[in-house]
C-alpha atoms as a PDB file:
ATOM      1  CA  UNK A   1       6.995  15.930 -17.012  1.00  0.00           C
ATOM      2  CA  UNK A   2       6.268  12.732 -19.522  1.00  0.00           C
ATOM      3  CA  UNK A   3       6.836  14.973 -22.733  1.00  0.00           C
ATOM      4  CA  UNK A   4       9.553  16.366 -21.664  1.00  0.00           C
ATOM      5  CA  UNK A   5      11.586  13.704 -20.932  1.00  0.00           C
ATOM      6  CA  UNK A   6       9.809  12.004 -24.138  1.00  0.00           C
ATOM      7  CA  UNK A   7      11.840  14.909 -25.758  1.00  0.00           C
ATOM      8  CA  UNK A   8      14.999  14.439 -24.389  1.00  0.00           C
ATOM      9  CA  UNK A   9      14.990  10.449 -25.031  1.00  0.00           C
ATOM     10  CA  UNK A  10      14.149  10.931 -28.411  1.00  0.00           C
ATOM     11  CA  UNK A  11      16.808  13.837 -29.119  1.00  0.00           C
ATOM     12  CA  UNK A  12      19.827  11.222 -27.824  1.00  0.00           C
ATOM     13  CA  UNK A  13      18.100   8.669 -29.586  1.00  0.00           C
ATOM     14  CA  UNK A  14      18.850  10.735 -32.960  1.00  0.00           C
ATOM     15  CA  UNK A  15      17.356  10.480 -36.335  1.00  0.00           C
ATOM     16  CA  UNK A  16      13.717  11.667 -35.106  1.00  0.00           C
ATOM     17  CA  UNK A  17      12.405  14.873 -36.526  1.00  0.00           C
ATOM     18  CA  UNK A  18      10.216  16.151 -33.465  1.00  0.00           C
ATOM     19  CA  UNK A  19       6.623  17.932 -33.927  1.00  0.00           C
ATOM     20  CA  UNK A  20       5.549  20.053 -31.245  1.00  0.00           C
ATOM     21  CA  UNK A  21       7.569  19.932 -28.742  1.00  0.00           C
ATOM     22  CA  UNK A  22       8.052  23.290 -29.367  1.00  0.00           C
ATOM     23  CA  UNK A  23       4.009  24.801 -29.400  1.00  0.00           C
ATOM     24  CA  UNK A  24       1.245  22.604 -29.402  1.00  0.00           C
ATOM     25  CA  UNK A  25      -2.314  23.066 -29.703  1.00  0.00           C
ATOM     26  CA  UNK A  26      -5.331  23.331 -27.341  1.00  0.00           C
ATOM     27  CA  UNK A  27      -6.066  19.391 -26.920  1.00  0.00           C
ATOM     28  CA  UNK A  28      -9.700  20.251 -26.301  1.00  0.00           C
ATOM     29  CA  UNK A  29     -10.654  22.024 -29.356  1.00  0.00           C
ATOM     30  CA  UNK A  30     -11.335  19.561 -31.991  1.00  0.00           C
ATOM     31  CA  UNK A  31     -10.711  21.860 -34.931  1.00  0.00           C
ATOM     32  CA  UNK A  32      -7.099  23.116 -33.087  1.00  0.00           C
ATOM     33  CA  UNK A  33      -6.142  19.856 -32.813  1.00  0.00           C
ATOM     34  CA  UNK A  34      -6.810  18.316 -36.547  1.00  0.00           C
ATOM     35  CA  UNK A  35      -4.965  21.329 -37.857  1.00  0.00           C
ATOM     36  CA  UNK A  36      -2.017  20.544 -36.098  1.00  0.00           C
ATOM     37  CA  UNK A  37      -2.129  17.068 -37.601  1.00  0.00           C
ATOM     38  CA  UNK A  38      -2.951  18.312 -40.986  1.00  0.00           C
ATOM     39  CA  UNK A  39      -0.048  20.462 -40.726  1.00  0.00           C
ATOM     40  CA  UNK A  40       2.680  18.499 -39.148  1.00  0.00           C
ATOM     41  CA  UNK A  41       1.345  14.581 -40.325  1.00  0.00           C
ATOM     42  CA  UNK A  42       3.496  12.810 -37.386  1.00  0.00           C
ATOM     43  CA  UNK A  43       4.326   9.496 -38.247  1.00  0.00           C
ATOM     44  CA  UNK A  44       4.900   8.663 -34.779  1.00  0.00           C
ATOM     45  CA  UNK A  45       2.836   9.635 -31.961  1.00  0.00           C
ATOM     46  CA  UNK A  46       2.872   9.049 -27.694  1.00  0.00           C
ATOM     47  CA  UNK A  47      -0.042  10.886 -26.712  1.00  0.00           C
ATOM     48  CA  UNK A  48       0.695  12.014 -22.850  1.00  0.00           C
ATOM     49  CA  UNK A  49      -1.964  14.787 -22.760  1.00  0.00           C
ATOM     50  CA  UNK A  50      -4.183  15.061 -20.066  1.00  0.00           C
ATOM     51  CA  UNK A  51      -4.448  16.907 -16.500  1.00  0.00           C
ATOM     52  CA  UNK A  52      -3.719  14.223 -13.606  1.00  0.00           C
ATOM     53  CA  UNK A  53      -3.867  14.861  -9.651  1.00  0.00           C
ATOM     54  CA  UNK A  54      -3.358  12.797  -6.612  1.00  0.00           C
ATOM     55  CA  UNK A  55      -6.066  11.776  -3.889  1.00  0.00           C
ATOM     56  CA  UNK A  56      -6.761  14.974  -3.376  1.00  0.00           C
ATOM     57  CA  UNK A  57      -7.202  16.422  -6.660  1.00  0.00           C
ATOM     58  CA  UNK A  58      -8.855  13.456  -7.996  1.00  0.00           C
ATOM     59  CA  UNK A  59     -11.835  14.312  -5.419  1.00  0.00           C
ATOM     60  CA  UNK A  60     -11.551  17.993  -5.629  1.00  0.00           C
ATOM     61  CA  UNK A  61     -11.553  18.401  -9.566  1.00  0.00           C
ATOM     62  CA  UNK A  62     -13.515  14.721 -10.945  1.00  0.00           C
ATOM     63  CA  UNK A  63     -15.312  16.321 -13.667  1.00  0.00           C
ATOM     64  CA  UNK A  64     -12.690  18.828 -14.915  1.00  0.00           C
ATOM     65  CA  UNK A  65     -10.330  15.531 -14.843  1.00  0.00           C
ATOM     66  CA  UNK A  66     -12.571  13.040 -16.368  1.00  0.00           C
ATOM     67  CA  UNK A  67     -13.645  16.049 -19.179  1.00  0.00           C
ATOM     68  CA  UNK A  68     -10.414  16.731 -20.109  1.00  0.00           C
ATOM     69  CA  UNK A  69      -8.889  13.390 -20.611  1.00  0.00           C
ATOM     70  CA  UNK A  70     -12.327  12.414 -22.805  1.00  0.00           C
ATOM     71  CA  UNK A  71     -11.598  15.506 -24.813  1.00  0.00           C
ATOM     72  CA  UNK A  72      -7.992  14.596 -25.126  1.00  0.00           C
ATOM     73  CA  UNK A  73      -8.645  11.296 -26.394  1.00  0.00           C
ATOM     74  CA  UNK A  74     -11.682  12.104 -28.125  1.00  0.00           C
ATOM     75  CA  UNK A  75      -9.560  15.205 -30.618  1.00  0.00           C
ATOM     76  CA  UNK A  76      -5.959  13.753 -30.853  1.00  0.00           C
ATOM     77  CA  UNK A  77      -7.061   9.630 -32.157  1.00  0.00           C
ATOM     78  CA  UNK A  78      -9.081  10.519 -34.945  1.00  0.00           C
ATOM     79  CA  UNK A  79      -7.104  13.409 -35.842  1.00  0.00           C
ATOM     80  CA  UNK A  80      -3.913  10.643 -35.889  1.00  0.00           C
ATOM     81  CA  UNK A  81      -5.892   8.324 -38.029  1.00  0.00           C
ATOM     82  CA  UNK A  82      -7.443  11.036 -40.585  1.00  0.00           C
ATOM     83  CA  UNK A  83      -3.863  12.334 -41.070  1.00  0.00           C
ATOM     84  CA  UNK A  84      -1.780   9.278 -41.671  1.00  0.00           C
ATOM     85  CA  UNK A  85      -0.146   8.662 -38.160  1.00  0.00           C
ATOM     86  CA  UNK A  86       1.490   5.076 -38.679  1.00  0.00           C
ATOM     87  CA  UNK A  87       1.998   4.110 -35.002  1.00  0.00           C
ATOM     88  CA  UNK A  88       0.443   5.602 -31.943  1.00  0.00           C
ATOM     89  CA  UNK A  89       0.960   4.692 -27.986  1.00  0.00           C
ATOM     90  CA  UNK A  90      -1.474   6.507 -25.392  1.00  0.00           C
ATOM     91  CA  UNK A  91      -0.116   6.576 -21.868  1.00  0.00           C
ATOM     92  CA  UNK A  92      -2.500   5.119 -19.222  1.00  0.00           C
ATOM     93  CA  UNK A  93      -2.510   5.418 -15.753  1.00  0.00           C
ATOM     94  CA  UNK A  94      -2.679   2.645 -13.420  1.00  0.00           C
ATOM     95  CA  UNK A  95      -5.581   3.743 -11.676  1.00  0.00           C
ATOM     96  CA  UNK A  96      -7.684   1.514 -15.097  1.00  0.00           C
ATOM     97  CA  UNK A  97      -6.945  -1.489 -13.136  1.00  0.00           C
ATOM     98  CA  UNK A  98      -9.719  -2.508 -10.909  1.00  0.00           C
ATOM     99  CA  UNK A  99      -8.068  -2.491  -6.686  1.00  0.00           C
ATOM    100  CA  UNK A 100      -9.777  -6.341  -6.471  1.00  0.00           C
ATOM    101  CA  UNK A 101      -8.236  -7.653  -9.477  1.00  0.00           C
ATOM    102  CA  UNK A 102      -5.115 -10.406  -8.514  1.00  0.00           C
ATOM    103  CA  UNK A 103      -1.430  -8.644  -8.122  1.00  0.00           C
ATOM    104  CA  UNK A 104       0.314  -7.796  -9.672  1.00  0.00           C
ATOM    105  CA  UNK A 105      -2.402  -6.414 -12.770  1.00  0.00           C
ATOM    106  CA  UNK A 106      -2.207  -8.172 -15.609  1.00  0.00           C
ATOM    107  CA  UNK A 107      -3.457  -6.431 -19.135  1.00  0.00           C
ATOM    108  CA  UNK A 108      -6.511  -9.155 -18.945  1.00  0.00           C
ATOM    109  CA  UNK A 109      -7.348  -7.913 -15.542  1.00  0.00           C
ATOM    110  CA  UNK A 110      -8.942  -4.608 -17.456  1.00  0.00           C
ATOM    111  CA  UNK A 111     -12.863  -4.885 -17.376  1.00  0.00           C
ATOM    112  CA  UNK A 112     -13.406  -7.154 -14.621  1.00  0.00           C
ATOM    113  CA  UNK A 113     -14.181  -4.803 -11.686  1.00  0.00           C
ATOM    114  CA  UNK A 114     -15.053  -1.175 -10.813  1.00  0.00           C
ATOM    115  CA  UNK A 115     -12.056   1.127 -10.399  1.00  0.00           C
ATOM    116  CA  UNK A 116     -10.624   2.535  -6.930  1.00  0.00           C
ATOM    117  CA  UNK A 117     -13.577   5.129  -6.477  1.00  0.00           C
ATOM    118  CA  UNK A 118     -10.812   7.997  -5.348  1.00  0.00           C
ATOM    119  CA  UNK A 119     -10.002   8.208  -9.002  1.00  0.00           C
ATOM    120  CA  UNK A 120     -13.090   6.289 -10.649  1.00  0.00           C
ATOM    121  CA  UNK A 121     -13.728   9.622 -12.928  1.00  0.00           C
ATOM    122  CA  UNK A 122     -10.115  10.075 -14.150  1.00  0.00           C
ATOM    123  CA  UNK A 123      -9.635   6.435 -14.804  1.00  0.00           C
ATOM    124  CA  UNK A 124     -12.840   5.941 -16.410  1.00  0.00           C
ATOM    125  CA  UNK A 125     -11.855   8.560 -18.868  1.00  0.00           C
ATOM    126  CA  UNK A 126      -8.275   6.842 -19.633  1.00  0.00           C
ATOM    127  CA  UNK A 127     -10.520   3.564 -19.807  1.00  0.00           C
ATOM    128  CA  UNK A 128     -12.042   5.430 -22.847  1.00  0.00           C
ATOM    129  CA  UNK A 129      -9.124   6.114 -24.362  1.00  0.00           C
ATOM    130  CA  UNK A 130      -7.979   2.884 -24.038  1.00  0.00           C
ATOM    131  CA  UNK A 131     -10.783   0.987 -25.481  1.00  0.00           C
ATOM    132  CA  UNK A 132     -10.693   4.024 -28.280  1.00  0.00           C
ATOM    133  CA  UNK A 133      -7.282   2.771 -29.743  1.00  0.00           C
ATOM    134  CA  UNK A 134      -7.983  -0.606 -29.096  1.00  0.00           C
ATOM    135  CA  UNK A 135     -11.244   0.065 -31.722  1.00  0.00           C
ATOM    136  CA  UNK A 136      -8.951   1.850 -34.024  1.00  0.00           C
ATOM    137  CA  UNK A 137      -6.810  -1.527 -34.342  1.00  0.00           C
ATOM    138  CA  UNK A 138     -10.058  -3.277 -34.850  1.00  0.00           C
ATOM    139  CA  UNK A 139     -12.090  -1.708 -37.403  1.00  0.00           C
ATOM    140  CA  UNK A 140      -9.481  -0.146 -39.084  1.00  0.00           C
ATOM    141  CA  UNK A 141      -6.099  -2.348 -38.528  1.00  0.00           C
ATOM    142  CA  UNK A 142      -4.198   0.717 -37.126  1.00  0.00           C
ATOM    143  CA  UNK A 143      -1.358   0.503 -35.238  1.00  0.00           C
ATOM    144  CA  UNK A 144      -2.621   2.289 -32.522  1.00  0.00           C
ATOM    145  CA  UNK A 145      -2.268   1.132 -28.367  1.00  0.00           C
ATOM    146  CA  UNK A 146      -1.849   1.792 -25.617  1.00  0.00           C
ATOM    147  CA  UNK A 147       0.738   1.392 -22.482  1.00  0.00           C
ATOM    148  CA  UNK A 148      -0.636   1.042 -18.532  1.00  0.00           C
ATOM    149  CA  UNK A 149       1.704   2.670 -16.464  1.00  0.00           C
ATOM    150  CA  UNK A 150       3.053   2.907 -13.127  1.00  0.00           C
ATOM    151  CA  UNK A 151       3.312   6.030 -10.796  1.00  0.00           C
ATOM    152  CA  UNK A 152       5.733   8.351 -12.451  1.00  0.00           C
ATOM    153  CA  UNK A 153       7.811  10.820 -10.665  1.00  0.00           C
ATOM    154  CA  UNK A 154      10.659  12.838 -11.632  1.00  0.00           C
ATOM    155  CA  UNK A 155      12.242  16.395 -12.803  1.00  0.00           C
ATOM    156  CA  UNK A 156       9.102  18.794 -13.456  1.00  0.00           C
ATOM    157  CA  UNK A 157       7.113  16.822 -11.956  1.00  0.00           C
ATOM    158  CA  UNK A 158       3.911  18.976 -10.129  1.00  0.00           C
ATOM    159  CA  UNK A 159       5.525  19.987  -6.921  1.00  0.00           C
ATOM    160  CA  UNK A 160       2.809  22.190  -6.191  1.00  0.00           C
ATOM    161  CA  UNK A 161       1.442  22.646  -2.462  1.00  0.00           C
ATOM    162  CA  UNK A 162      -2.356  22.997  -3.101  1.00  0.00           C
ATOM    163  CA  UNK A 163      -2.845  18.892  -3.135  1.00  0.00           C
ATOM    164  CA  UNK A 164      -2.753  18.726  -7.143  1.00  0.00           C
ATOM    165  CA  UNK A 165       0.589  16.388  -7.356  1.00  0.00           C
ATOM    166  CA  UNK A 166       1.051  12.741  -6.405  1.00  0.00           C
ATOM    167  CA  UNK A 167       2.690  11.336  -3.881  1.00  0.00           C
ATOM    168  CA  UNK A 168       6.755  11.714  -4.994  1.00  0.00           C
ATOM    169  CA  UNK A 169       6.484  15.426  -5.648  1.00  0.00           C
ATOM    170  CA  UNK A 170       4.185  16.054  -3.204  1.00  0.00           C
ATOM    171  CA  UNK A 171       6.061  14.303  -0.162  1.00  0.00           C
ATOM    172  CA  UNK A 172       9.525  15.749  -1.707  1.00  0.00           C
ATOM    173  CA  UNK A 173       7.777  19.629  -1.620  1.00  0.00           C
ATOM    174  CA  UNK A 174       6.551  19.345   1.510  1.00  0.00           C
ATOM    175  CA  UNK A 175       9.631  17.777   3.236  1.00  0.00           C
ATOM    176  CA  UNK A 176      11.758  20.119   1.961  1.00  0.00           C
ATOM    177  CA  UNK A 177       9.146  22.837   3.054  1.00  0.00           C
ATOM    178  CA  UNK A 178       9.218  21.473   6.209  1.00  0.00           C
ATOM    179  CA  UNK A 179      13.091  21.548   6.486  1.00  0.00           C
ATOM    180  CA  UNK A 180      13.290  25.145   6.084  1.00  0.00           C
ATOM    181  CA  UNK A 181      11.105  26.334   8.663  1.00  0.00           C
ATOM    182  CA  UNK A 182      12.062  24.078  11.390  1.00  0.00           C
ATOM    183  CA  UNK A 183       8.979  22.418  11.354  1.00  0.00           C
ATOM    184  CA  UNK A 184       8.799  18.974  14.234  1.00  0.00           C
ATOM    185  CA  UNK A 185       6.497  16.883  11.534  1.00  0.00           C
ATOM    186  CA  UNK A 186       5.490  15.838   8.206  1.00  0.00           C
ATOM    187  CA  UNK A 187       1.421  14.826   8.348  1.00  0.00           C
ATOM    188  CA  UNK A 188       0.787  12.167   5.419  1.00  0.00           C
ATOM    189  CA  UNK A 189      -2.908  11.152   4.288  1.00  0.00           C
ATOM    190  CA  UNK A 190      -3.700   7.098   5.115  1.00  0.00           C
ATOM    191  CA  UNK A 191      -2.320   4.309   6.824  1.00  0.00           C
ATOM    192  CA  UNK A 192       1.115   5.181   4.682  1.00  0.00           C
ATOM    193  CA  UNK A 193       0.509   0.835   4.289  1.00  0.00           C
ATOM    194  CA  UNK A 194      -0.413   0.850   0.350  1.00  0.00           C
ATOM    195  CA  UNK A 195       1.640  -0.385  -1.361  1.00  0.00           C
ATOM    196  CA  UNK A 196       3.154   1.610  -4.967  1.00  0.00           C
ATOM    197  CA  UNK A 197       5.131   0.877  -7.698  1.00  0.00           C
ATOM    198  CA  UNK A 198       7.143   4.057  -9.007  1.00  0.00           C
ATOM    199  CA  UNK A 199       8.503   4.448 -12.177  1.00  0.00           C
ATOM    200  CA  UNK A 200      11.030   7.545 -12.244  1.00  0.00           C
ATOM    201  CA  UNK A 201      10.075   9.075 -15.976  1.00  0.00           C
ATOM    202  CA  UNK A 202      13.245   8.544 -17.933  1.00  0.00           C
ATOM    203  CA  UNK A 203      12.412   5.162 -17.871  1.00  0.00           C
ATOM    204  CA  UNK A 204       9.070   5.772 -18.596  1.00  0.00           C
ATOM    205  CA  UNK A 205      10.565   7.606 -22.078  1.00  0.00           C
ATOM    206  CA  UNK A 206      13.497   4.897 -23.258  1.00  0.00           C
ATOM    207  CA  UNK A 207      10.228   2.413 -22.520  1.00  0.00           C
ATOM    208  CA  UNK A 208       7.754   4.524 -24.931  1.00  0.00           C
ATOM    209  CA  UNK A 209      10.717   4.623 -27.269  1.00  0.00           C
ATOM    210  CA  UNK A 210      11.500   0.888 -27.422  1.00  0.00           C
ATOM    211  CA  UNK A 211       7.836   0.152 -27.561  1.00  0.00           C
ATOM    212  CA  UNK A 212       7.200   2.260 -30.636  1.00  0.00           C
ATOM    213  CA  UNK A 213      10.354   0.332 -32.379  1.00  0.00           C
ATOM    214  CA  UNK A 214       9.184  -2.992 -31.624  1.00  0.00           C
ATOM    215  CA  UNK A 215       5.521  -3.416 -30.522  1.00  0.00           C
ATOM    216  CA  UNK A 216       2.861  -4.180 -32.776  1.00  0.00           C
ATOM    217  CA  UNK A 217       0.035  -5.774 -30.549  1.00  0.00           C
ATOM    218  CA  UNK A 218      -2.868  -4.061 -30.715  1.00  0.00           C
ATOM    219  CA  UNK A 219      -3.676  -5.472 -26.275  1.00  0.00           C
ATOM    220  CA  UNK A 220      -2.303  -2.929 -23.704  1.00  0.00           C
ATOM    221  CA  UNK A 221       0.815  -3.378 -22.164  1.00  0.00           C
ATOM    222  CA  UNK A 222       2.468  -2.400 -18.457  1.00  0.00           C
ATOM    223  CA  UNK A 223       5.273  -0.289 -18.438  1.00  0.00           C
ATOM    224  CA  UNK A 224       6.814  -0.585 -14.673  1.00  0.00           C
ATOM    225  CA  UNK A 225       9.408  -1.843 -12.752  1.00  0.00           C
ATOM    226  CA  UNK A 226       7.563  -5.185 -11.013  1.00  0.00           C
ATOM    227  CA  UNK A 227       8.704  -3.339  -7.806  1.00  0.00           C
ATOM    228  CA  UNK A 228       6.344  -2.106  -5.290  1.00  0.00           C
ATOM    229  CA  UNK A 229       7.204  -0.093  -2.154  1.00  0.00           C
ATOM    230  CA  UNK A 230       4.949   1.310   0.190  1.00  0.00           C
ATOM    231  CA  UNK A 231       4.012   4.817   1.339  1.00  0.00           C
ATOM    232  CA  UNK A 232       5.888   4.608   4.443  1.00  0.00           C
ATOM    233  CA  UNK A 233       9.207   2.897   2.654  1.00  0.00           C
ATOM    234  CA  UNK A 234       8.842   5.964   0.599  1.00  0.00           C
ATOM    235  CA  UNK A 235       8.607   8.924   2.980  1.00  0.00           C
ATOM    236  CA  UNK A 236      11.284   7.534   4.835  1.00  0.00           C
ATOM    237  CA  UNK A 237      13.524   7.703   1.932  1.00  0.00           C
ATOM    238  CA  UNK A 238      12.222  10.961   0.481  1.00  0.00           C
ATOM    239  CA  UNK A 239      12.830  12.255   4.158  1.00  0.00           C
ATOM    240  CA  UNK A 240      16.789  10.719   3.925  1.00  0.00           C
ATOM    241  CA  UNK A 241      17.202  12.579   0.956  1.00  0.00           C
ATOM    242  CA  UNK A 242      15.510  16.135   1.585  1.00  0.00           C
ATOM    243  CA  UNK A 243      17.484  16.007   5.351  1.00  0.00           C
ATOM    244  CA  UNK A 244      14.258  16.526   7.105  1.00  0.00           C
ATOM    245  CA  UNK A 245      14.424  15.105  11.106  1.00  0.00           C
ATOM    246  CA  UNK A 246      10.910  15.632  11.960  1.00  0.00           C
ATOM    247  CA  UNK A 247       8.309  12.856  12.592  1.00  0.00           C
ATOM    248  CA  UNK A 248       5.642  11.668   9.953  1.00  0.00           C
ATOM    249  CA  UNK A 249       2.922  11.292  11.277  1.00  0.00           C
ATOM    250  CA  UNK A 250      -0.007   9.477   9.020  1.00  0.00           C
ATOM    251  CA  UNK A 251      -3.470  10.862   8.858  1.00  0.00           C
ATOM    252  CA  UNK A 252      -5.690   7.493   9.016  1.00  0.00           C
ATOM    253  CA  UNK A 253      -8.660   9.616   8.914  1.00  0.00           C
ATOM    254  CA  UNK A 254      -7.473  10.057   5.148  1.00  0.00           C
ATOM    255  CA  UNK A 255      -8.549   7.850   2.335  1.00  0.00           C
ATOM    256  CA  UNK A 256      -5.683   5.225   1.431  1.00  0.00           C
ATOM    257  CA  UNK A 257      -6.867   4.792  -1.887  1.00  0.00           C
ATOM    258  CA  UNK A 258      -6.258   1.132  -3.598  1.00  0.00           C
ATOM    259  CA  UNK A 259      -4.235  -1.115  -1.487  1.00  0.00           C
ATOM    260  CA  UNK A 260      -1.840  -2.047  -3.767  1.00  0.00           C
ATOM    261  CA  UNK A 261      -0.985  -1.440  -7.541  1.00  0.00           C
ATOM    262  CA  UNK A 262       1.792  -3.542  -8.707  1.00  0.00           C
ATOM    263  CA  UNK A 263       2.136  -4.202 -12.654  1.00  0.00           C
ATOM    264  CA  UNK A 264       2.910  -7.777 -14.108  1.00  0.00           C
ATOM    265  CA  UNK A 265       5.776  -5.808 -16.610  1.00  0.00           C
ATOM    266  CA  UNK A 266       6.590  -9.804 -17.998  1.00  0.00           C
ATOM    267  CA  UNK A 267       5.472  -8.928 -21.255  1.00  0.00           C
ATOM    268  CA  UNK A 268       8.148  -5.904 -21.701  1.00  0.00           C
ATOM    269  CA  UNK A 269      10.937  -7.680 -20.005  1.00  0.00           C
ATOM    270  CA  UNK A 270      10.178 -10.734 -22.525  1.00  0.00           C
ATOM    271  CA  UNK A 271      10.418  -8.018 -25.092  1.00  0.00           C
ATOM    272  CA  UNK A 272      14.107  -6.967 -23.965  1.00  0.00           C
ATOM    273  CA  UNK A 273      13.642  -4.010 -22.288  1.00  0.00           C
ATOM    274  CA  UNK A 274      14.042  -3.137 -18.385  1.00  0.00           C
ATOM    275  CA  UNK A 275      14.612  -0.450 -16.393  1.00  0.00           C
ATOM    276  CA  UNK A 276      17.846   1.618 -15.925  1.00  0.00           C
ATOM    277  CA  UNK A 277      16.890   3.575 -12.826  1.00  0.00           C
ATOM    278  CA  UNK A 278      16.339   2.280  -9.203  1.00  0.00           C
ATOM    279  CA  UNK A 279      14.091   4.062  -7.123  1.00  0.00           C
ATOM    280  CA  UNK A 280      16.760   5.456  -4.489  1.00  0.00           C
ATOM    281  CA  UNK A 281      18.623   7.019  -7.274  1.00  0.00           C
ATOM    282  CA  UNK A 282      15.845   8.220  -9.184  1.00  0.00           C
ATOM    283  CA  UNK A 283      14.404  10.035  -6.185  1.00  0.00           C
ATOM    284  CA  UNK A 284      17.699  11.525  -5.656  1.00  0.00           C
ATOM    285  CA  UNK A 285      18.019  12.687  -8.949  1.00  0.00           C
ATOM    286  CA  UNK A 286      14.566  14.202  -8.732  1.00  0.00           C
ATOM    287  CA  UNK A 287      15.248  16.146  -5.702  1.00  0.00           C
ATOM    288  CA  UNK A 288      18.254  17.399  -7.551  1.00  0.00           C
ATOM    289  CA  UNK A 289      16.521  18.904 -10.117  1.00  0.00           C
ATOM    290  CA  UNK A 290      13.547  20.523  -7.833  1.00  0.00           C
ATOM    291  CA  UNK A 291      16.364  21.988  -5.631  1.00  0.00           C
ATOM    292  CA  UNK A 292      17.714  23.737  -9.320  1.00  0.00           C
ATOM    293  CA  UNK A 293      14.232  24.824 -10.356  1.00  0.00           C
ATOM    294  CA  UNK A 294      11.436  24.923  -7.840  1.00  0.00           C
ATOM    295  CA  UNK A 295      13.155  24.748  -4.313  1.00  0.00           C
ATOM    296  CA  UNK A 296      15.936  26.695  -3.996  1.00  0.00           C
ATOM    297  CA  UNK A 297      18.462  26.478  -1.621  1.00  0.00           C
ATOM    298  CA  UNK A 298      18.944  24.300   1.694  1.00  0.00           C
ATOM    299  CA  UNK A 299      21.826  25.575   4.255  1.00  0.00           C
END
């Protein structure tokens, strides 16, 4: 979903020359992956590599998360360094920010409490990656960061029924499920209280963009919208746009996860940049495209 629309961005931005967006190597195997740099020597790089899951996946598949994303990191930032990549930004999920930390996070919030245990393998693992370009600037001055960022959603996004997606796709899929076979309700883990801030991903890509144009701070940075809304706000307007009259009915036997995760995005806006989407729009869009590609047709 993120490189794709990183593609897209950067072809309308013009005057990139784009390596592999067209094949790309097995981010786990070391040797793979330093070919690929010795071959292509990116100048540029946004590393958004990695499996992710929601709730569910995030307790179903911990290791196989937490192992890939260590690989991930662990192959593609020395490779970038070794080969003479002049500016790289690794895309961070949210879920680094400890749930007790004052909202909305702030970068220096990192560090000073344990992680939302739902996703404590998967985030410790983006922690790593983190702290691995933050070394990078340190011992050897490269400009090499990375961006926290909110809950993405949009067109191929993973609207997959087996629990893997978050909670966009996965609310969207099962709406529109629900729709077509007449079914009376809609049964959503937790409270449906938490409270989310969604970034739709073309946003998330003009952000990346700007960021590799202009920032040069080694610290993290947010990338969101200072918006949050919570589960409930959002299945009502995922159910608006998918048609679906059911009920939704919320499972509080199911883990809520973090109460809320809200990003300070100050230090962006003071940059110049903000969002072009809002999120009623952006959903609609989204639905759009998974009624093109994934959902097919609703009479």
């Amino acid at each position: 979903m993120t490189g794709a629309a990183l593609v897209r961005r950067l072809e309308a931005a013009g005057g990139w020359a784009l390596v592999g967006a067209d094949g790309q190597p097995d981010w786990g195997d070391r040797r793979e992956v330093d070919r690929f740099f010795a071959e292509t020597r990116p100048d540029h790089v946004v590393v958004a590599a990695g499996r992710t899951a929601g709730i569910a996946g995030n307790q179903r598949y911990p290791a196989d998360l937490m192992l890939d994303n260590l690989l991930v990191a662990a192959h593609v930032v020395p490779a970038a360094w070794r080969h003479g990549t002049k500016k790289l930004l690794y895309l961070v999920s949210s879920c680094v920010y400890p749930p007790s930390a004052p909202q909305p996070f702030t970068a220096d919030a990192l560090w000073t409490g344990p992680v939302e245990p739902t996703s404590a393998a998967y985030a410790t693992a983006k922690l790593a990656a983190l702290k691995l370009c933050e070394a990078y600037h340190q011992q050897h001055g490269a400009r090499f960061g990375a961006a926290v960022v909110a809950d993405v959603f949009g067109p191929r996004d993973d609207f997959s029924a087996d629990g893997s997606g978050h909670v966009v796709s996965a609310l969207m899929s099962r709406m529109h499920a629900a729709r077509r076979t007449g079914a009376r309700a809609v049964t959503i883990w937790g409270s449906g209280a938490p409270r989310r801030e969604f970034l739709y991903v073309d946003d998330l890509a003009d952000a990346a963009l700007f960021l590799l144009r202009t920032y040069e701070d080694g610290a993290p940075i947010n990338i969101g919208t200072g918006l949050t809304t919570s589960i409930r706000e959002l299945a009502e307007v995922v159910r608006e746009i998918v048609g679906f009259g059911g009920d939704l009915v919320f499972d509080t036997s199911r883990p809520d996860g973090a109460p809320v995760k809200g990003l300070d995005a100050a230090p962006l806006r003071a940059l110049g940049w903000t969002p072009s989407w809002d999120l009623r729009a952006a959903l609609t869009s989204t639905y759009e495209w998974f009624l093109r590609h994934e959902g097919g047709h609703v009479s």
